[in-house]
N, C-alpha and C. Protein backbone atom coordinates (compact mmCIF):
# COMPACT_ATOMS: atom_id res chain seq x y z
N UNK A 1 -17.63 90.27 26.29
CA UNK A 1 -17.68 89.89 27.69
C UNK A 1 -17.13 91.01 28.55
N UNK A 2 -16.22 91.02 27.53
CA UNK A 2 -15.76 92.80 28.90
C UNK A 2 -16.62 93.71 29.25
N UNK A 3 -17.46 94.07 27.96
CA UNK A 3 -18.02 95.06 27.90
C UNK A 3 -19.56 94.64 29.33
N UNK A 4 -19.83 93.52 29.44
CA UNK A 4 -20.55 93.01 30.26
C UNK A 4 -20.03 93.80 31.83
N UNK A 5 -18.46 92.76 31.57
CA UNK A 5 -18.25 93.25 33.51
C UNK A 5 -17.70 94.64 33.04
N UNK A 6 -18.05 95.35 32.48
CA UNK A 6 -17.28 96.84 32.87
C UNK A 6 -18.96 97.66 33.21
N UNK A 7 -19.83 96.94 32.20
CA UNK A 7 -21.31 97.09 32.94
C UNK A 7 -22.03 97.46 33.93
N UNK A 8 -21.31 95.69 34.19
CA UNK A 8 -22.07 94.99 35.60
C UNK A 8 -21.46 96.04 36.67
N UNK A 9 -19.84 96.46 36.69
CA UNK A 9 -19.02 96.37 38.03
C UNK A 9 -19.01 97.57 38.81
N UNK A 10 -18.82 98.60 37.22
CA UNK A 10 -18.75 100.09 37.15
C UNK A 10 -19.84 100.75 38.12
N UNK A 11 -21.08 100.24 37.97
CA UNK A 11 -22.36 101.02 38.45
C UNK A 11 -21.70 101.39 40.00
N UNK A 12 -22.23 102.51 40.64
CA UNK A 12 -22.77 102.48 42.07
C UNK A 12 -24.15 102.21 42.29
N UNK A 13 -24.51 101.84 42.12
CA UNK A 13 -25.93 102.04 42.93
C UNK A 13 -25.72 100.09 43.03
N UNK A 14 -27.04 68.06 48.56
CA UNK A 14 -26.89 66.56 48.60
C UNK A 14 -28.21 66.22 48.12
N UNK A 15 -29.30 67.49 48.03
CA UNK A 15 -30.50 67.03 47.74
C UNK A 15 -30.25 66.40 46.32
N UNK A 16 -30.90 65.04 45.95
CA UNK A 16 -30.77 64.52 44.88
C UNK A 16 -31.33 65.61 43.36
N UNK A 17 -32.32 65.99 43.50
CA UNK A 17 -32.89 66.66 42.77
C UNK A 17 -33.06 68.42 43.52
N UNK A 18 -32.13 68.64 43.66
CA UNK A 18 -32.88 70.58 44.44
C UNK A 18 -34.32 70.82 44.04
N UNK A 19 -34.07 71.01 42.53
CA UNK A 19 -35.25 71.90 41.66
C UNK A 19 -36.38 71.24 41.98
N UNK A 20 -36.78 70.16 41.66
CA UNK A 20 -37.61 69.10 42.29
C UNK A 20 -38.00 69.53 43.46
N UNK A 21 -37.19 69.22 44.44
CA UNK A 21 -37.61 69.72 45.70
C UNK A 21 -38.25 70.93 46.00
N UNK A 22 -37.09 72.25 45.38
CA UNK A 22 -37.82 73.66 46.15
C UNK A 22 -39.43 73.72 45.42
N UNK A 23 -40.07 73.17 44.30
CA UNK A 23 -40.67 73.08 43.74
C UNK A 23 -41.91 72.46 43.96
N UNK A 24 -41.94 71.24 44.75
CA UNK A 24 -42.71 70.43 45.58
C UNK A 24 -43.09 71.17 46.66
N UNK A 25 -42.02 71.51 46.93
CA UNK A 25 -42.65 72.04 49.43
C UNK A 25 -42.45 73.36 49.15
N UNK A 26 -42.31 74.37 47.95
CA UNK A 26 -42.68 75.63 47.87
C UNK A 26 -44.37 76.12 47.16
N UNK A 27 -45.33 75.14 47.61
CA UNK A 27 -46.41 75.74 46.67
C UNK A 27 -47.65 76.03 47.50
N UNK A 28 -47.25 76.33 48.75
CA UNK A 28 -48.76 76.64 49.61
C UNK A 28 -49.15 78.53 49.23
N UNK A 29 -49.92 79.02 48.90
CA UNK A 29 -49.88 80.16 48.10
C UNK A 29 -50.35 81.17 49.43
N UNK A 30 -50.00 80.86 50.64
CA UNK A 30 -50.64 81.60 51.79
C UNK A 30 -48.91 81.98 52.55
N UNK A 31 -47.96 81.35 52.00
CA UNK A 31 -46.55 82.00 52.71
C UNK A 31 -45.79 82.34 51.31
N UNK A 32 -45.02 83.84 51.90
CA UNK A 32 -44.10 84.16 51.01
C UNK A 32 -43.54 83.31 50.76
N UNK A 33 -42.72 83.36 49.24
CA UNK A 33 -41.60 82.81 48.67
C UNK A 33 -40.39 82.40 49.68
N UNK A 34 -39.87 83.08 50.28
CA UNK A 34 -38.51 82.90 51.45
C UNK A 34 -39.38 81.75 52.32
N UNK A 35 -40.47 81.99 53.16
CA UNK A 35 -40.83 81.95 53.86
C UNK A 35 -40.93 79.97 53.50
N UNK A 36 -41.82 79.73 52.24
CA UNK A 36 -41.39 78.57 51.90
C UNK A 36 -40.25 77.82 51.38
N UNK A 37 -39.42 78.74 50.60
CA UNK A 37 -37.86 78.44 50.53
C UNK A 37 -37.56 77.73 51.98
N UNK A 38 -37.27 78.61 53.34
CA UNK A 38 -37.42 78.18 54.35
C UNK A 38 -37.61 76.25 54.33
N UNK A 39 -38.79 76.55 54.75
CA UNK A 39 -39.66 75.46 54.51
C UNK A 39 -38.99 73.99 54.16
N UNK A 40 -38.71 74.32 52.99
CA UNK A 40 -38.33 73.56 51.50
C UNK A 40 -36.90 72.95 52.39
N UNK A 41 -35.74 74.00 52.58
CA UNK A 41 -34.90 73.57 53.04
C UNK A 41 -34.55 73.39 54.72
N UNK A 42 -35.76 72.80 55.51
CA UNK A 42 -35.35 72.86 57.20
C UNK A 42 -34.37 72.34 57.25
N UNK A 43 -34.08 71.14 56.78
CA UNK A 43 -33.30 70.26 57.61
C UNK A 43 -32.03 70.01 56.73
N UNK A 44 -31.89 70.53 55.85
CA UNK A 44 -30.61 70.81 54.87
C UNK A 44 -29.38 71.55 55.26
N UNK A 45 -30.03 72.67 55.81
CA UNK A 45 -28.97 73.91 55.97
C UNK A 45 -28.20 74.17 57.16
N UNK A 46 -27.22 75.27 57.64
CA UNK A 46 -26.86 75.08 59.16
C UNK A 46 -28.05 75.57 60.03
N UNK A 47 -28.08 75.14 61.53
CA UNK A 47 -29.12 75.70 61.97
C UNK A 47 -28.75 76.61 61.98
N UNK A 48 -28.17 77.69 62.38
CA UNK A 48 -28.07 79.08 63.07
C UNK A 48 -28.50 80.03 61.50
N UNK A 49 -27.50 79.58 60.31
CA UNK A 49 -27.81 80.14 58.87
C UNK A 49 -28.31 79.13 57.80
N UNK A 50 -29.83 79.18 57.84
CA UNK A 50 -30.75 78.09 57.26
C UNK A 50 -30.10 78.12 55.80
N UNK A 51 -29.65 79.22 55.18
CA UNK A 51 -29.31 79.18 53.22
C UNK A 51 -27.99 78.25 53.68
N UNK A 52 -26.88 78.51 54.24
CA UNK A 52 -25.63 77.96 54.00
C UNK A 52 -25.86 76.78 54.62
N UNK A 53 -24.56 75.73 53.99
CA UNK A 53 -24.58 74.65 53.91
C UNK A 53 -24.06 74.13 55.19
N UNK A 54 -24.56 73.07 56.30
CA UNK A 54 -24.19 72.80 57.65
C UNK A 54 -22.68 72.47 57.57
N UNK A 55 -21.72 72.23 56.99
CA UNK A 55 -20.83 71.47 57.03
C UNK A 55 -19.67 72.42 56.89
N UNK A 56 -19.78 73.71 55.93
CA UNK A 56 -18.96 74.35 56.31
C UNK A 56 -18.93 75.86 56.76
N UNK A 57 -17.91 76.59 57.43
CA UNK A 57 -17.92 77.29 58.24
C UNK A 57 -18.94 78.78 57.17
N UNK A 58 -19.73 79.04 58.40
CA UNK A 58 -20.47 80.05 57.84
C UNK A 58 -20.29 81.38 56.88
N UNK A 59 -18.88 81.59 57.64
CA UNK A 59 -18.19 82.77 57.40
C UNK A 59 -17.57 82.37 55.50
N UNK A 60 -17.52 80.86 55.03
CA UNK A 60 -17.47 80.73 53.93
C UNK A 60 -18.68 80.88 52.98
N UNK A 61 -19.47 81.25 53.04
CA UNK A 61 -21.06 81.82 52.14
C UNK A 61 -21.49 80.61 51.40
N UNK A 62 -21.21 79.53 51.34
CA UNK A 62 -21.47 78.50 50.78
C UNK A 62 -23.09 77.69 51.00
N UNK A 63 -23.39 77.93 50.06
CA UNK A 63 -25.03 77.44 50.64
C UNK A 63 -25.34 76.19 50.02
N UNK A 64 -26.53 75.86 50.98
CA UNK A 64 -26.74 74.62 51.14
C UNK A 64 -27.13 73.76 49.73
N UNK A 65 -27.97 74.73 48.99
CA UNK A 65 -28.17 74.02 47.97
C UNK A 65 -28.27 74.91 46.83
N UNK A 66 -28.48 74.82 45.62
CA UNK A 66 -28.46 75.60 44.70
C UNK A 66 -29.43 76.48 44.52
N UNK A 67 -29.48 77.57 44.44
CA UNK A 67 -30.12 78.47 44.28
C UNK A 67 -30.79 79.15 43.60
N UNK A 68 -30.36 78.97 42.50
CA UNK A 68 -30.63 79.30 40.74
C UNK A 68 -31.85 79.32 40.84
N UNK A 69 -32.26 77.94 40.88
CA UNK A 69 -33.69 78.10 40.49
C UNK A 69 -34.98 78.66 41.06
N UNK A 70 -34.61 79.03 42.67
CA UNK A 70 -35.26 79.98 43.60
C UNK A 70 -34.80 81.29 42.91
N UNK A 71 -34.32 81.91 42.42
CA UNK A 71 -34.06 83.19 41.52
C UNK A 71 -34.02 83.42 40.39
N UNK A 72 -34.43 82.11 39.99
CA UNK A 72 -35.11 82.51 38.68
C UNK A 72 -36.35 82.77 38.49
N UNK A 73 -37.18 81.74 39.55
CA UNK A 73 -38.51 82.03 39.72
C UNK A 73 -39.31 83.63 40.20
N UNK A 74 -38.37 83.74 40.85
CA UNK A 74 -38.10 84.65 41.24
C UNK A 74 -38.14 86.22 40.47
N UNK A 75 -36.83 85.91 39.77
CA UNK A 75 -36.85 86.81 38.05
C UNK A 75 -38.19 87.23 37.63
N UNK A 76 -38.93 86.05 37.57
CA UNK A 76 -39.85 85.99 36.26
C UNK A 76 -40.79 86.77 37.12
N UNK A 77 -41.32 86.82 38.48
CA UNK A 77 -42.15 87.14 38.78
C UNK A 77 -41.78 88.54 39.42
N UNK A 78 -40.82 89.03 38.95
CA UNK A 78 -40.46 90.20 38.82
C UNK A 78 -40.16 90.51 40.96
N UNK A 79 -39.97 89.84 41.94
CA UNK A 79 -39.96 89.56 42.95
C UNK A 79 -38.55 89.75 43.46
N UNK A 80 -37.84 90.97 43.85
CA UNK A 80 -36.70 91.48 43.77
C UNK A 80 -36.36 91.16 45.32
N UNK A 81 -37.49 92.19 46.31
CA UNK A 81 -37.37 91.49 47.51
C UNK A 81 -36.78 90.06 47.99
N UNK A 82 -37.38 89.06 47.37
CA UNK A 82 -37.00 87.76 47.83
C UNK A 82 -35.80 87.40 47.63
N UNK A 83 -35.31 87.77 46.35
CA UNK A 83 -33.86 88.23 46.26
C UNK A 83 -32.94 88.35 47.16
N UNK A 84 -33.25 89.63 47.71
CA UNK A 84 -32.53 90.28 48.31
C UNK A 84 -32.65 89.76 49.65
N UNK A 85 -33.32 88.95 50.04
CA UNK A 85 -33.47 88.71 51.50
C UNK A 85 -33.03 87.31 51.28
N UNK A 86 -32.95 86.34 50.32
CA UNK A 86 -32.16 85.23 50.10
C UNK A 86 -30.61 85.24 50.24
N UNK A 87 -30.20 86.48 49.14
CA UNK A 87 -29.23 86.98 49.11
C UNK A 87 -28.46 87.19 50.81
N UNK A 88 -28.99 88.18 51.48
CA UNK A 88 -28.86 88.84 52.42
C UNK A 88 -28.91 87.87 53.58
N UNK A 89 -29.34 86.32 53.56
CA UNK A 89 -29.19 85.30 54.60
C UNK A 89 -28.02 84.64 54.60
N UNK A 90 -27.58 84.89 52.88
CA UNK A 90 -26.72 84.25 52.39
C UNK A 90 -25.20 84.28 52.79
N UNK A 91 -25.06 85.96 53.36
CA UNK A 91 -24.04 86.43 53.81
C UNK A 91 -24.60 86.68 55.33
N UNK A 92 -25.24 86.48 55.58
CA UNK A 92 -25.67 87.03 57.06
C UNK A 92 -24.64 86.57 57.90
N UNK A 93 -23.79 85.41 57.88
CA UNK A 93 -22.53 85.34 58.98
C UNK A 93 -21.12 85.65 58.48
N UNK A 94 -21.81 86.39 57.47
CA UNK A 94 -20.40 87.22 57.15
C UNK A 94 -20.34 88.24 55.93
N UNK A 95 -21.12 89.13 56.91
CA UNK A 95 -21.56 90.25 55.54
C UNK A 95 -20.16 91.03 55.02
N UNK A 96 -19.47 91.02 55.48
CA UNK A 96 -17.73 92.38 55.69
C UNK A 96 -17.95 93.18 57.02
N UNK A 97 -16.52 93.61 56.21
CA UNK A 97 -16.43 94.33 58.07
C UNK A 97 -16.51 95.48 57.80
N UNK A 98 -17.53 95.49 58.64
CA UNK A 98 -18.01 97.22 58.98
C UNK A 98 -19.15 97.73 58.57
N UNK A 99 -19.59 96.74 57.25
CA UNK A 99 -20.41 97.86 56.07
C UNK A 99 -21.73 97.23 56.07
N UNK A 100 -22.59 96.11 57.20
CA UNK A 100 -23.67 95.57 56.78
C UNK A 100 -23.53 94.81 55.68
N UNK A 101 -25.25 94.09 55.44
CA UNK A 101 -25.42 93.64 54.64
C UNK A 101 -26.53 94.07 53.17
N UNK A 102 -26.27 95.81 53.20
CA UNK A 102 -27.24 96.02 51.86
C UNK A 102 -26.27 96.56 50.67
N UNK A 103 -25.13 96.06 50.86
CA UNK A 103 -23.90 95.90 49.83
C UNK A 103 -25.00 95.48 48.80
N UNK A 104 -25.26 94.05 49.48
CA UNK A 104 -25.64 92.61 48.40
C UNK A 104 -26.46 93.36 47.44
N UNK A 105 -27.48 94.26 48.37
CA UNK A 105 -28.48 94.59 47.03
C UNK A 105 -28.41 95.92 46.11
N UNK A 106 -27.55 96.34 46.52
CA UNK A 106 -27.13 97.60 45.33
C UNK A 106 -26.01 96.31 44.10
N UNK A 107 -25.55 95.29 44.53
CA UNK A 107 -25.08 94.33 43.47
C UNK A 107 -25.95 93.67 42.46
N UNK A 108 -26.93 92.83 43.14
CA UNK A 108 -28.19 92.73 42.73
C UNK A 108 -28.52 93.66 41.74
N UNK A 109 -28.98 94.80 42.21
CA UNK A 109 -29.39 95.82 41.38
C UNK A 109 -28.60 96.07 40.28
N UNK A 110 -27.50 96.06 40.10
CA UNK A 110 -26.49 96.01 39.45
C UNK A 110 -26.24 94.97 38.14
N UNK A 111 -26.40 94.11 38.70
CA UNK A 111 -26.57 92.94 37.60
C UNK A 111 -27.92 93.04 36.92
N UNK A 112 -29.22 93.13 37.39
CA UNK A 112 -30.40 93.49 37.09
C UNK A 112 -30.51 94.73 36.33
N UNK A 113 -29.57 95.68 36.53
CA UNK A 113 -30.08 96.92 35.25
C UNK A 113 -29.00 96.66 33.98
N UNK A 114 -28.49 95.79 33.68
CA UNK A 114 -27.75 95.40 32.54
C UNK A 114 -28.35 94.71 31.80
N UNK A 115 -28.77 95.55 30.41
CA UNK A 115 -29.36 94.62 29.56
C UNK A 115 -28.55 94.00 28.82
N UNK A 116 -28.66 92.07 29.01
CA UNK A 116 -27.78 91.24 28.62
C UNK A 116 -28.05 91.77 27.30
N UNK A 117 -29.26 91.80 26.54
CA UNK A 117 -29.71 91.42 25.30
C UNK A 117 -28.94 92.35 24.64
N UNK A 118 -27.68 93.27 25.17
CA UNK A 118 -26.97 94.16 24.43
C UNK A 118 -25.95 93.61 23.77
N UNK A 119 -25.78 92.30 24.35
CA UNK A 119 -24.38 91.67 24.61
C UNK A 119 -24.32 90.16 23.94
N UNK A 120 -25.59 89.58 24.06
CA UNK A 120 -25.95 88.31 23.67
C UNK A 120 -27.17 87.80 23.25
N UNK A 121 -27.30 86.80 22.47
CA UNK A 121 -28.43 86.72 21.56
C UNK A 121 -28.84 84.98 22.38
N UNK A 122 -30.11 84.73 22.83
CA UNK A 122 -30.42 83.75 23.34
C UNK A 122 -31.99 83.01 22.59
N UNK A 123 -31.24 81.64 22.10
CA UNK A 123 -32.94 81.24 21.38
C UNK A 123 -33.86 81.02 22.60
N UNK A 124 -33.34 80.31 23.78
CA UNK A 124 -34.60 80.99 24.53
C UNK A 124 -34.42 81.68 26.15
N UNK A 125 -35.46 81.96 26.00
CA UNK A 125 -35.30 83.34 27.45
C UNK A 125 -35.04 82.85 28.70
N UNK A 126 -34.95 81.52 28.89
CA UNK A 126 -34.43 80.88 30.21
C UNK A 126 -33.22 80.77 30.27
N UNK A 127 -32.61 80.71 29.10
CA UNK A 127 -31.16 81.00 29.34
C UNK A 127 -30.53 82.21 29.87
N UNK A 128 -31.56 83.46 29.74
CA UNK A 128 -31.01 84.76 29.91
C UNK A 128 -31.29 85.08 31.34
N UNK A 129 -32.53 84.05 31.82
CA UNK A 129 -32.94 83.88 33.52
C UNK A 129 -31.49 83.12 34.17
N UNK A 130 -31.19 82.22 33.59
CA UNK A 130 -30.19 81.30 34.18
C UNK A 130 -28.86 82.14 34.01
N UNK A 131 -28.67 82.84 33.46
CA UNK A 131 -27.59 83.86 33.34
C UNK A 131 -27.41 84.69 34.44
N UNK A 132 -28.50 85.34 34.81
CA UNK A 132 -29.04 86.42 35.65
C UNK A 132 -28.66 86.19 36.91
N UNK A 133 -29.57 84.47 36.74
CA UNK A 133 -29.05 83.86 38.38
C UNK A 133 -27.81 83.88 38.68
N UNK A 134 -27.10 83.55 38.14
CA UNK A 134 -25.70 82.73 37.91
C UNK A 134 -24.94 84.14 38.47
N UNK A 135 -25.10 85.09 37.71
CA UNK A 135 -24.52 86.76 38.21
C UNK A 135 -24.69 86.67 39.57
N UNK A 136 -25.97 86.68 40.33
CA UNK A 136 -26.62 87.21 41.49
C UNK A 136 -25.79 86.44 42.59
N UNK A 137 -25.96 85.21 41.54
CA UNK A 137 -24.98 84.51 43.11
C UNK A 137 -23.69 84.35 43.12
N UNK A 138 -22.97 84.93 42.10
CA UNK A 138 -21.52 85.30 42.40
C UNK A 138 -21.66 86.33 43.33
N UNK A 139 -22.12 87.29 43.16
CA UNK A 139 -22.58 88.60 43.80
C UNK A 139 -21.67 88.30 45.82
N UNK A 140 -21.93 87.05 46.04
CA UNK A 140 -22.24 86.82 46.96
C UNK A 140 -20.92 86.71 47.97
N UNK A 141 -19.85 87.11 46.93
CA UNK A 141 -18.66 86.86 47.13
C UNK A 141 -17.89 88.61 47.03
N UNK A 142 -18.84 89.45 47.27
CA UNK A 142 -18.71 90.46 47.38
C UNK A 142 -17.63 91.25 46.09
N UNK A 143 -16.82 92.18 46.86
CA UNK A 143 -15.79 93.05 45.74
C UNK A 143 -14.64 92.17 45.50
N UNK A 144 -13.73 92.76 45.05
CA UNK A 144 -12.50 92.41 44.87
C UNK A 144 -12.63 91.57 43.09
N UNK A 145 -13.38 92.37 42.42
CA UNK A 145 -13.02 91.70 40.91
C UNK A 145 -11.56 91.81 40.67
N UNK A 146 -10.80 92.55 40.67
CA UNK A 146 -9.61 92.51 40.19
C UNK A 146 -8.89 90.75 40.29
N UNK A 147 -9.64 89.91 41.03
CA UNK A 147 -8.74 88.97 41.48
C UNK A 147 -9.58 87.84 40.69
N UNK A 148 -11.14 88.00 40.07
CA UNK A 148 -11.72 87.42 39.13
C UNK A 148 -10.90 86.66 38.21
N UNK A 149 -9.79 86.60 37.31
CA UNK A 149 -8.78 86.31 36.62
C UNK A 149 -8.27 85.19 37.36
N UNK A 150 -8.25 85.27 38.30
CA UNK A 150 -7.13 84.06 39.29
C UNK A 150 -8.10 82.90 39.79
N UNK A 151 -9.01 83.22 39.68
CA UNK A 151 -10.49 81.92 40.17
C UNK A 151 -11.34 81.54 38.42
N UNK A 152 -11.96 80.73 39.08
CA UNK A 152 -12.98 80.08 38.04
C UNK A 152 -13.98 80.74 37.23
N UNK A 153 -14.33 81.51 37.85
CA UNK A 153 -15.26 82.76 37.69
C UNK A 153 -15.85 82.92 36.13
N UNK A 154 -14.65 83.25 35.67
CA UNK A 154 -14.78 83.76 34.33
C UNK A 154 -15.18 82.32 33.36
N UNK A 155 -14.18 81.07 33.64
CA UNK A 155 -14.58 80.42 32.87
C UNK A 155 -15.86 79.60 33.10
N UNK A 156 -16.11 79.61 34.31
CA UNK A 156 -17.95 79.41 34.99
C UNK A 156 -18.79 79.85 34.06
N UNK A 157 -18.62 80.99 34.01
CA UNK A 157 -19.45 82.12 32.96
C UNK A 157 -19.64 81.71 31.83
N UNK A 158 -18.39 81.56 30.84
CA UNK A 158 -18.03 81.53 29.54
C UNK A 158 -18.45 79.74 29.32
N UNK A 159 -18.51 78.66 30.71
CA UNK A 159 -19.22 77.84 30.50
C UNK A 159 -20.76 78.18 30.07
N UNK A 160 -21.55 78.55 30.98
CA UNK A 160 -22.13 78.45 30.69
C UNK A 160 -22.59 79.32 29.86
């Protein structure tokens, strides 16, 4: 596992069912992916930041609904962009100070050029999608690993 985050870190460069849902009101094949993500979640999210969740303060990155499975789909179809612009809504009311918001996707990128399969053996390959996700959207919580140890983080991980 170390050898993972020394990997990953080192580089520079209420809905009852979510899945159900983004799955249903994401399939008109004439709007991007976001564009129906969108869609999927109008009336879920805050207005001003449609990904995060209405209830709490923006500046906490907390989104509305789970995400995973919009980035996994995602994954598979090799669709990095959507990513990154999911990602990038995700923090949009509170990217850091000073530095924008294309942090997110040199992280992204980051987690994406690590081949898990160095590290772990999976009977099947959705687990290694659901892994992936799971990275991307920690991501979202920007730097400061050193403090990884003191939060859930690790054992999130090692859950799943």
């Amino acid at each position: 596992m170390l050898n993972i985050l020394k990997n990953i870190f080192s580089k520079k460069r209420e809905m009852p069912n979510e899945d159900v849902m983004l799955h249903q009101e994401t399939s008109s094949p004439n709007l991007s992916p976001i564009t129906q993500l969108r869609h999927a979640i109008k009336d879920i999210g805050h207005t001003e930041y449609p990904f995060l969740h209405k209830e709490y303060s923006p500046n906490s990155r907390v989104p509305c609904i789970d995400f995973t499975p919009f980035i996994i789909e995602r994954l598979k179809a090799k669709d990095t962009l959507s990513i990154y612009t999911l990602m990038k809504g995700i923090i949009q009311a509170n990217p850091g100070v000073g530095i924008g918001d294309d942090w997110i996707c040199r992280r992204i990128d980051n987690v994406l050029s690590v081949n898990f399969t160095n590290y772990l053996h999976f009977k099947e390959e959705a687990a290694l999608y659901e892994l992936k996700a799971m990275w991307i959207m920690a991501e979202k919580d920007g730097g400061g690993r050193a403090f990884w140890l003191t939060t859930d983080f690790p054992l999130f991980f090692a859950r799943a």
